[in-house]
Structure formats: structure tokens, C-alpha cells
N, C-alpha and C. Protein backbone atom coordinates (compact mmCIF):
# COMPACT_ATOMS: atom_id res chain seq x y z
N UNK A 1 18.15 -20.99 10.12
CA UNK A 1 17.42 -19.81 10.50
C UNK A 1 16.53 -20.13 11.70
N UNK A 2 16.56 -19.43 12.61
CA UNK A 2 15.58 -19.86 13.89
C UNK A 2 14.32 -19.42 13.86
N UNK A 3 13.32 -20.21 14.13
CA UNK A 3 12.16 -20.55 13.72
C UNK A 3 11.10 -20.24 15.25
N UNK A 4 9.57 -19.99 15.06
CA UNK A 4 9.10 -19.97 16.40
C UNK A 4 8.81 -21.41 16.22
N UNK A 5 8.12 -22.14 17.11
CA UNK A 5 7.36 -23.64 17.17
C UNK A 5 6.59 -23.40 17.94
N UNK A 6 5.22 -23.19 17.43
CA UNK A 6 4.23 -23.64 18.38
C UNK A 6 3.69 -24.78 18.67
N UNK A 7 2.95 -25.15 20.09
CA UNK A 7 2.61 -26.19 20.03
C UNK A 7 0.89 -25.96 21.15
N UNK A 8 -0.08 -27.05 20.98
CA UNK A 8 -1.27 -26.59 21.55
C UNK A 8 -1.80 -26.80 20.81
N UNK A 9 -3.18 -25.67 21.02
CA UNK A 9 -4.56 -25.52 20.31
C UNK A 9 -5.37 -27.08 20.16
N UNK A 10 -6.11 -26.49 19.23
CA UNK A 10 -7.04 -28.43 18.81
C UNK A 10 -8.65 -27.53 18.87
N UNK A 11 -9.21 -29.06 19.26
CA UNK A 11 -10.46 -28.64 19.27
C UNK A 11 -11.15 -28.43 21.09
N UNK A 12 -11.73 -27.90 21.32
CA UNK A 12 -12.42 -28.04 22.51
C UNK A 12 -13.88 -27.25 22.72
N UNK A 13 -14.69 -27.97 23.63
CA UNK A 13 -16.07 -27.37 24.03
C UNK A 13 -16.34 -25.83 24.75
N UNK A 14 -17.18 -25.34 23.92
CA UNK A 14 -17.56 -24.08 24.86
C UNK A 14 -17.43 -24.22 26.41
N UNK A 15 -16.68 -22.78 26.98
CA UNK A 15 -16.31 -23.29 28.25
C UNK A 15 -15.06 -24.07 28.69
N UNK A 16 -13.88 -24.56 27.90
CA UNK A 16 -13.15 -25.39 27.73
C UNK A 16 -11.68 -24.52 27.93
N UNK A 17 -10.96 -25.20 28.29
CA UNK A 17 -9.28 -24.24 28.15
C UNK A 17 -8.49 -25.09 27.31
N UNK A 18 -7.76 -24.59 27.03
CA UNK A 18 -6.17 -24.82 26.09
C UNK A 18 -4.98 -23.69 26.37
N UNK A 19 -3.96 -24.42 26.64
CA UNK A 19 -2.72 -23.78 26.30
C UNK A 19 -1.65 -24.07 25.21
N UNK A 20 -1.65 -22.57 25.01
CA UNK A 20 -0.50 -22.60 23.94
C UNK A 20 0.63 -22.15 24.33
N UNK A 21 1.76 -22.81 23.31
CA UNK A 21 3.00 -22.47 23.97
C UNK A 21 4.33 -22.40 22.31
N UNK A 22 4.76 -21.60 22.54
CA UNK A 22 5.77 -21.27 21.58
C UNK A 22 7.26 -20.80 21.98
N UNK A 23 7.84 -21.74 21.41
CA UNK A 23 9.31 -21.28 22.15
C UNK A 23 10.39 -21.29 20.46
N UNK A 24 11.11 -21.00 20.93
CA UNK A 24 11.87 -20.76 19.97
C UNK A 24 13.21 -22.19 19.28
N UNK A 25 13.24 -22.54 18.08
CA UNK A 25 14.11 -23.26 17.46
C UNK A 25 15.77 -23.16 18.01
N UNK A 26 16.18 -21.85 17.73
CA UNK A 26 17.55 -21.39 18.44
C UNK A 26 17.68 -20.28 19.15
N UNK A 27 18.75 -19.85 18.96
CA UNK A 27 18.80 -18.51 19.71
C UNK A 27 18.26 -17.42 19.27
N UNK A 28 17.25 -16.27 20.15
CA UNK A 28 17.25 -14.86 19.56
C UNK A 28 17.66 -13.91 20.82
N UNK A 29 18.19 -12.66 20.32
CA UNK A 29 18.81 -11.80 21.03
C UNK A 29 18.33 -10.37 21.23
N UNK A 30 17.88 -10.03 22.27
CA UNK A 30 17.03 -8.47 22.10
C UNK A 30 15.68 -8.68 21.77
N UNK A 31 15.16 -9.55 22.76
CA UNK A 31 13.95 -9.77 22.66
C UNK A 31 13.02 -8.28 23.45
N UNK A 32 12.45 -7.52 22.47
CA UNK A 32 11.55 -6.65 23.52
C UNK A 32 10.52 -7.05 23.82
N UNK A 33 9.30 -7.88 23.65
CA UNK A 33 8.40 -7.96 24.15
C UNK A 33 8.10 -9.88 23.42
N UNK A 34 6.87 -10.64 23.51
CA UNK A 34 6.44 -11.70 22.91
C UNK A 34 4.99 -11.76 22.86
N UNK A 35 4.18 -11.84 21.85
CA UNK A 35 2.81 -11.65 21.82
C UNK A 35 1.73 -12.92 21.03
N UNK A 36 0.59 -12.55 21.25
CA UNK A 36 -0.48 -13.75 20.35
C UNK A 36 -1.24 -12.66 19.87
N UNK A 37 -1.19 -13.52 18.65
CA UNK A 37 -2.16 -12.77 17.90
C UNK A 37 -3.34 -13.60 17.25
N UNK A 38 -4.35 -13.31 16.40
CA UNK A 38 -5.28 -14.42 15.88
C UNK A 38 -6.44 -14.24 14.72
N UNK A 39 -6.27 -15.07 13.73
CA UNK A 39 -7.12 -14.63 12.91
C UNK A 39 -7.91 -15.32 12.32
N UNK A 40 -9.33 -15.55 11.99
CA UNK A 40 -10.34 -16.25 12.34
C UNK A 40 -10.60 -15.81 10.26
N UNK A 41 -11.39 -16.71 10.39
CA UNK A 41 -11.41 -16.92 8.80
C UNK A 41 -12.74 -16.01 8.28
N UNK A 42 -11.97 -14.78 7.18
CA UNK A 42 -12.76 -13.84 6.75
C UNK A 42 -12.40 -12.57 7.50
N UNK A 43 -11.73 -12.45 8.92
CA UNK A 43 -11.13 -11.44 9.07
C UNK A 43 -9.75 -10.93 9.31
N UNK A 44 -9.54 -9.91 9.75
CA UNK A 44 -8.21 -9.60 9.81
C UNK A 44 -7.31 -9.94 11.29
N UNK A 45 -6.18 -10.32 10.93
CA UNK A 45 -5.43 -10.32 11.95
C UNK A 45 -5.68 -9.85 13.27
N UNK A 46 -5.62 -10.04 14.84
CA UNK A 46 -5.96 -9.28 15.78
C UNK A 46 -4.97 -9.98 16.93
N UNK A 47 -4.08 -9.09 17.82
CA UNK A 47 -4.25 -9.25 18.55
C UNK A 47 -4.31 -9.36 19.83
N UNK A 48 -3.93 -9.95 20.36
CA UNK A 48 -4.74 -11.27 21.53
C UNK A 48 -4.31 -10.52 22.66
N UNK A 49 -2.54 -11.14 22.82
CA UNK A 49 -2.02 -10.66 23.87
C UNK A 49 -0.80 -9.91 23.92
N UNK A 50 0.33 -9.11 24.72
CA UNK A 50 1.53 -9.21 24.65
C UNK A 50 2.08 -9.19 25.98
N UNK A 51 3.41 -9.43 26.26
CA UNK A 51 4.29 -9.32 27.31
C UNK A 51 5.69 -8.82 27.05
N UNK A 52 5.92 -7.88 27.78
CA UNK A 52 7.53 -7.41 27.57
C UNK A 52 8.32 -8.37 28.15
N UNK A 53 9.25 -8.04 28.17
CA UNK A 53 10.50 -8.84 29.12
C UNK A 53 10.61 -8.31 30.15
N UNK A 54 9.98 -7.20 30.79
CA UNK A 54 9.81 -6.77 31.88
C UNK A 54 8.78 -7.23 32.83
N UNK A 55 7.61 -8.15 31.64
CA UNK A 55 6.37 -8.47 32.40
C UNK A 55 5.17 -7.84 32.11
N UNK A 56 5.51 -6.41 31.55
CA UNK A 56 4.36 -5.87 31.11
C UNK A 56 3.32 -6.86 30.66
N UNK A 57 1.83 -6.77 31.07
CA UNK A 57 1.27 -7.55 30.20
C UNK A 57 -0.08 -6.82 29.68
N UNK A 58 -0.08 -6.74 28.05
CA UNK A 58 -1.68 -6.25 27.70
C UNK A 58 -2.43 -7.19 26.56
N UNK A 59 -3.97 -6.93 27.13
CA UNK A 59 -4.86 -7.53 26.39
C UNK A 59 -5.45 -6.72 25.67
N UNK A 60 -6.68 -7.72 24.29
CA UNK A 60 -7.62 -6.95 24.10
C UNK A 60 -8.56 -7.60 24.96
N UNK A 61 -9.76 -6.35 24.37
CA UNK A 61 -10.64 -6.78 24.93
C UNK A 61 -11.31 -8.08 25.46
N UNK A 62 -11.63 -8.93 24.01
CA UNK A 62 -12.05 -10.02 24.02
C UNK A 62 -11.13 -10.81 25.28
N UNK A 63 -10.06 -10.66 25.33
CA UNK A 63 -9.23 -11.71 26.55
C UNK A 63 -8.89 -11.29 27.47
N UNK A 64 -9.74 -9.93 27.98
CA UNK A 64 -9.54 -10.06 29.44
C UNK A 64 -10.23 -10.84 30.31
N UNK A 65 -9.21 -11.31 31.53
CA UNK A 65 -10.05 -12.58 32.12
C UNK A 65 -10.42 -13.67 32.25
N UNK A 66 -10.19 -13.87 30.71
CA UNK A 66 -10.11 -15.27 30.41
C UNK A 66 -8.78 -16.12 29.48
N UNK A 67 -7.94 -14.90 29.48
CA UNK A 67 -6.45 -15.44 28.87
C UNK A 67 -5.58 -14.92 29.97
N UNK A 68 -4.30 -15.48 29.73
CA UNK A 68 -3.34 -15.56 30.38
C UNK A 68 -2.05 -15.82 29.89
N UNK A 69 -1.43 -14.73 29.28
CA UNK A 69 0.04 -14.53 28.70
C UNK A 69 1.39 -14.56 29.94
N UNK A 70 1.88 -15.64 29.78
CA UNK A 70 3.08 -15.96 30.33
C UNK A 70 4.58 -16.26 29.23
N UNK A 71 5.70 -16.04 30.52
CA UNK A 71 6.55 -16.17 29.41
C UNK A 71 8.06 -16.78 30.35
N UNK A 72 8.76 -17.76 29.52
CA UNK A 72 10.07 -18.01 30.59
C UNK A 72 11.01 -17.79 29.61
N UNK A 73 11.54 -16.41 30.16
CA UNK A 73 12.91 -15.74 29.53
C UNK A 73 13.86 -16.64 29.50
N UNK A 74 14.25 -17.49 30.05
CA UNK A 74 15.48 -18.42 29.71
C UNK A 74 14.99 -19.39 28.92
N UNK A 75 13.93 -19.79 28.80
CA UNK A 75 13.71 -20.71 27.30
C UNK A 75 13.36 -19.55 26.35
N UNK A 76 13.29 -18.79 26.31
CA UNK A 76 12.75 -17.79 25.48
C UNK A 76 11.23 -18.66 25.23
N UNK A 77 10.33 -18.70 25.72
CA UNK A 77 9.24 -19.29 25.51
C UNK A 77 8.08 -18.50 26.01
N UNK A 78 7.03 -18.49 25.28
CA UNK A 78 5.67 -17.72 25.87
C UNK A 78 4.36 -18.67 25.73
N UNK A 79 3.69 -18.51 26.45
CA UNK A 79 2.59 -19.27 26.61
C UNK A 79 1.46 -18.37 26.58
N UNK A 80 -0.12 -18.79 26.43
CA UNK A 80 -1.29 -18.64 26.58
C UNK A 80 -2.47 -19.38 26.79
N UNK A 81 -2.50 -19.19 27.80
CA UNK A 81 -3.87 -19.90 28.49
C UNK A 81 -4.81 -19.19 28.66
N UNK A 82 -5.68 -20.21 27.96
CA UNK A 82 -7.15 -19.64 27.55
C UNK A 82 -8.21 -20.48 27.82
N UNK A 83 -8.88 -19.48 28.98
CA UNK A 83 -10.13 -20.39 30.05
C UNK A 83 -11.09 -19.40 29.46
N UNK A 84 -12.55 -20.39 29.53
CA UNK A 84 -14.21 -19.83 29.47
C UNK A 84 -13.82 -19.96 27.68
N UNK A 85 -13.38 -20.76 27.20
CA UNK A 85 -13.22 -20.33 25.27
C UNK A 85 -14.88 -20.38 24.87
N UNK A 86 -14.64 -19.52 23.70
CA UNK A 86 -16.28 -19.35 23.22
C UNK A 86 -16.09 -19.84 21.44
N UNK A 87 -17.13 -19.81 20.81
CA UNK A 87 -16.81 -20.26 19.94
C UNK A 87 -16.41 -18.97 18.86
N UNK A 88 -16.28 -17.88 19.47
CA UNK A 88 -15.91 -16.34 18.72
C UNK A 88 -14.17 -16.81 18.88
N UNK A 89 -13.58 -17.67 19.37
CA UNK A 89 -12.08 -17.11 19.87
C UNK A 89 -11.50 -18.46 18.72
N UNK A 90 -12.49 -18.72 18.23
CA UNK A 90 -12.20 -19.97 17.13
C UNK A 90 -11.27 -19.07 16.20
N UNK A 91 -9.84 -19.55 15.88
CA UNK A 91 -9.21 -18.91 14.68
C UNK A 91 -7.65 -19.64 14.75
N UNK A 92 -6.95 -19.52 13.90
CA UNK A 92 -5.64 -19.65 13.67
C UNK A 92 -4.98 -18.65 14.71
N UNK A 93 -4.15 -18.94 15.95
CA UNK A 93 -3.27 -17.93 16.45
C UNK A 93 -2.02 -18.52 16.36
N UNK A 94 -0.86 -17.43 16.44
CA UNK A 94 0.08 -16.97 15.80
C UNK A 94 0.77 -16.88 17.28
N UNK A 95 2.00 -16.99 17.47
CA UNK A 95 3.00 -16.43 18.44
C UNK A 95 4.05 -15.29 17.67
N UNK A 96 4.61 -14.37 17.71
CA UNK A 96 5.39 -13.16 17.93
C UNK A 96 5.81 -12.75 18.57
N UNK A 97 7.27 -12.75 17.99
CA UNK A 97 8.72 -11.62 19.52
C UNK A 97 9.13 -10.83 18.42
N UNK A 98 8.86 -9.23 19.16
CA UNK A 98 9.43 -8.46 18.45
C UNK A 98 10.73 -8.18 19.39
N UNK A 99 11.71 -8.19 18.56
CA UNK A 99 13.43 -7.91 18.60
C UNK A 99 13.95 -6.44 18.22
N UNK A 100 14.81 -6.30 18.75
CA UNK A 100 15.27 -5.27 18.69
C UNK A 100 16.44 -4.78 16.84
N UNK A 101 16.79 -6.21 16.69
CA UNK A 101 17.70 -5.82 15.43
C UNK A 101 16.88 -6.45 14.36
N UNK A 102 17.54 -6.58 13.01
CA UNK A 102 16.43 -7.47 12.30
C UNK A 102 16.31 -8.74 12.00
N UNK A 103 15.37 -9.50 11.82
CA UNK A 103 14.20 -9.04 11.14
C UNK A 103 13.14 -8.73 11.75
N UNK A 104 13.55 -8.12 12.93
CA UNK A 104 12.22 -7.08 13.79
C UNK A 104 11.13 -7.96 14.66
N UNK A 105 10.75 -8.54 13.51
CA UNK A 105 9.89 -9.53 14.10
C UNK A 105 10.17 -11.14 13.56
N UNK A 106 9.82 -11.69 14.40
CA UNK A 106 9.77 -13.78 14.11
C UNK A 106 8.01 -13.96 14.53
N UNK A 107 7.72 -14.84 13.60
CA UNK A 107 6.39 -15.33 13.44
C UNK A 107 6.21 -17.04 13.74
N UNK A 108 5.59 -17.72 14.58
CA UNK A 108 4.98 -19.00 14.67
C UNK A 108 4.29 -19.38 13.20
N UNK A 109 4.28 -20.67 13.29
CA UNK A 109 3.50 -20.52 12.43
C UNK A 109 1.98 -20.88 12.34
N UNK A 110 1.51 -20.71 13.48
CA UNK A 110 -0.07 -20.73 13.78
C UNK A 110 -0.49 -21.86 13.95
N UNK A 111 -1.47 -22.14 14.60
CA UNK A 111 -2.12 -23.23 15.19
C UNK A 111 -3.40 -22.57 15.20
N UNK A 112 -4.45 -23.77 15.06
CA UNK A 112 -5.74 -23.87 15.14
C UNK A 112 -6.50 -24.07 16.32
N UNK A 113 -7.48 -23.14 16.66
CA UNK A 113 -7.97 -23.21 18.12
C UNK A 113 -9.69 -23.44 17.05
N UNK A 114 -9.96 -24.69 17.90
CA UNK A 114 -11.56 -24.39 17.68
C UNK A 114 -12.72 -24.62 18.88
N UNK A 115 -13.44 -23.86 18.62
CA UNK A 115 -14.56 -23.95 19.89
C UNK A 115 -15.98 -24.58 19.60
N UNK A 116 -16.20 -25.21 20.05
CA UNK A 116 -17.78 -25.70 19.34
C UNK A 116 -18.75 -25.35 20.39
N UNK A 117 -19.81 -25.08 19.58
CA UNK A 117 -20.96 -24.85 20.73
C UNK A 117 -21.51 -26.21 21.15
């Protein structure tokens, strides 16, 4: 079964960057878009970023400006780079491609970003 793999995150200082990067185990087909998402302990899921396969790219709030969703369609791979980190962006994030057939969506299986003051 093809799997996401992320790889990244850790620990780093307020002010600090990290990139993450998630590409895929095998093949997927009908990829519509690839996104981050993130969830910080005690709340709910949120998120982050997405990109179509067209390029579209949207944020939330919290990451405008200081993230950066990329993606290379022939590895099927997406990335996120994340400059100025604070210690609010501290959480488990997640990579996601939603597909067109099923199972709709494929999930990473999260990595730990931490920020220290």
C-alpha cells in the first residue's frame, strides 16, 4: 500500500527554520492538490498549507510569510519551509494529497516541530 514519508521537523530556536518534506512510498494517480496540516497538543487539527498541481497556493493565517509550500510533481513530493518559527507553530504536522479516486485522501504520518523560546 503506498504510504506518505515524511521527513524534517526536530527541535529549533525561536526565529529558526526547518523544512519539511514528504514524498510518497509508490505511485499515486490523480493527484488534485498536496497540503500541511498541524496539530498541537490539546487542539484540533489545522491547516497550514495547500498547493494544487496547478500551483495554486493557500495559507492560513498564522503562515503567511513565513511558510513556504512547494511541490515537485515528478517525485510527487511537497515540501514546507518554515522561517521566523515561534513557539505557537510547535505541533505534530502532517503531509496530505487529496486524489481524485479512492481513498480520497493519503496521510503522512506526522512529525514533530518544536520551538523553544
Amino acid at each position: 500500500q503506498v504510504q506518505l514519508v515524511q521527513s524534517g521537523g526536530g527541535l529549533v530556536q525561536t526565529g529558526g527554520s526547518l523544512r519539511l518534506s514528504c514524498a510518497t512510498s509508490g505511485s499515486i494517480f490523480g493527484i488534485n492538490a498536496m497540503g500541511w496540516s498541524r496539530q498541537a497538543p490539546g487542539k484540533q487539527r489545522e491547516l497550514v498549507a495547500t498547493i494544487t498541481v496547478g500551483g495554486s497556493r493557500n495559507y492560513a493565517d498564522s503562515a503567511k510569510g513565513r511558510f513556504t509550500i512547494s511541490r515537485d510533481n515528478a517525485k510527487n513530493t511537497v515540501y514546507l519551509q518554515m522561517n521566523g518559527l515561534k513557539p505557537e507553530d510547535t505541533a505534530v504536522y502532517y503531509c496530505n494529497f487529496e486524489v481524485t479516486t479512492w481513498p480520497y485522501h493519503y496521510w503522512g504520518q506526522g512529525t514533530q516541530v518544536t520551538v523553544s523560546s
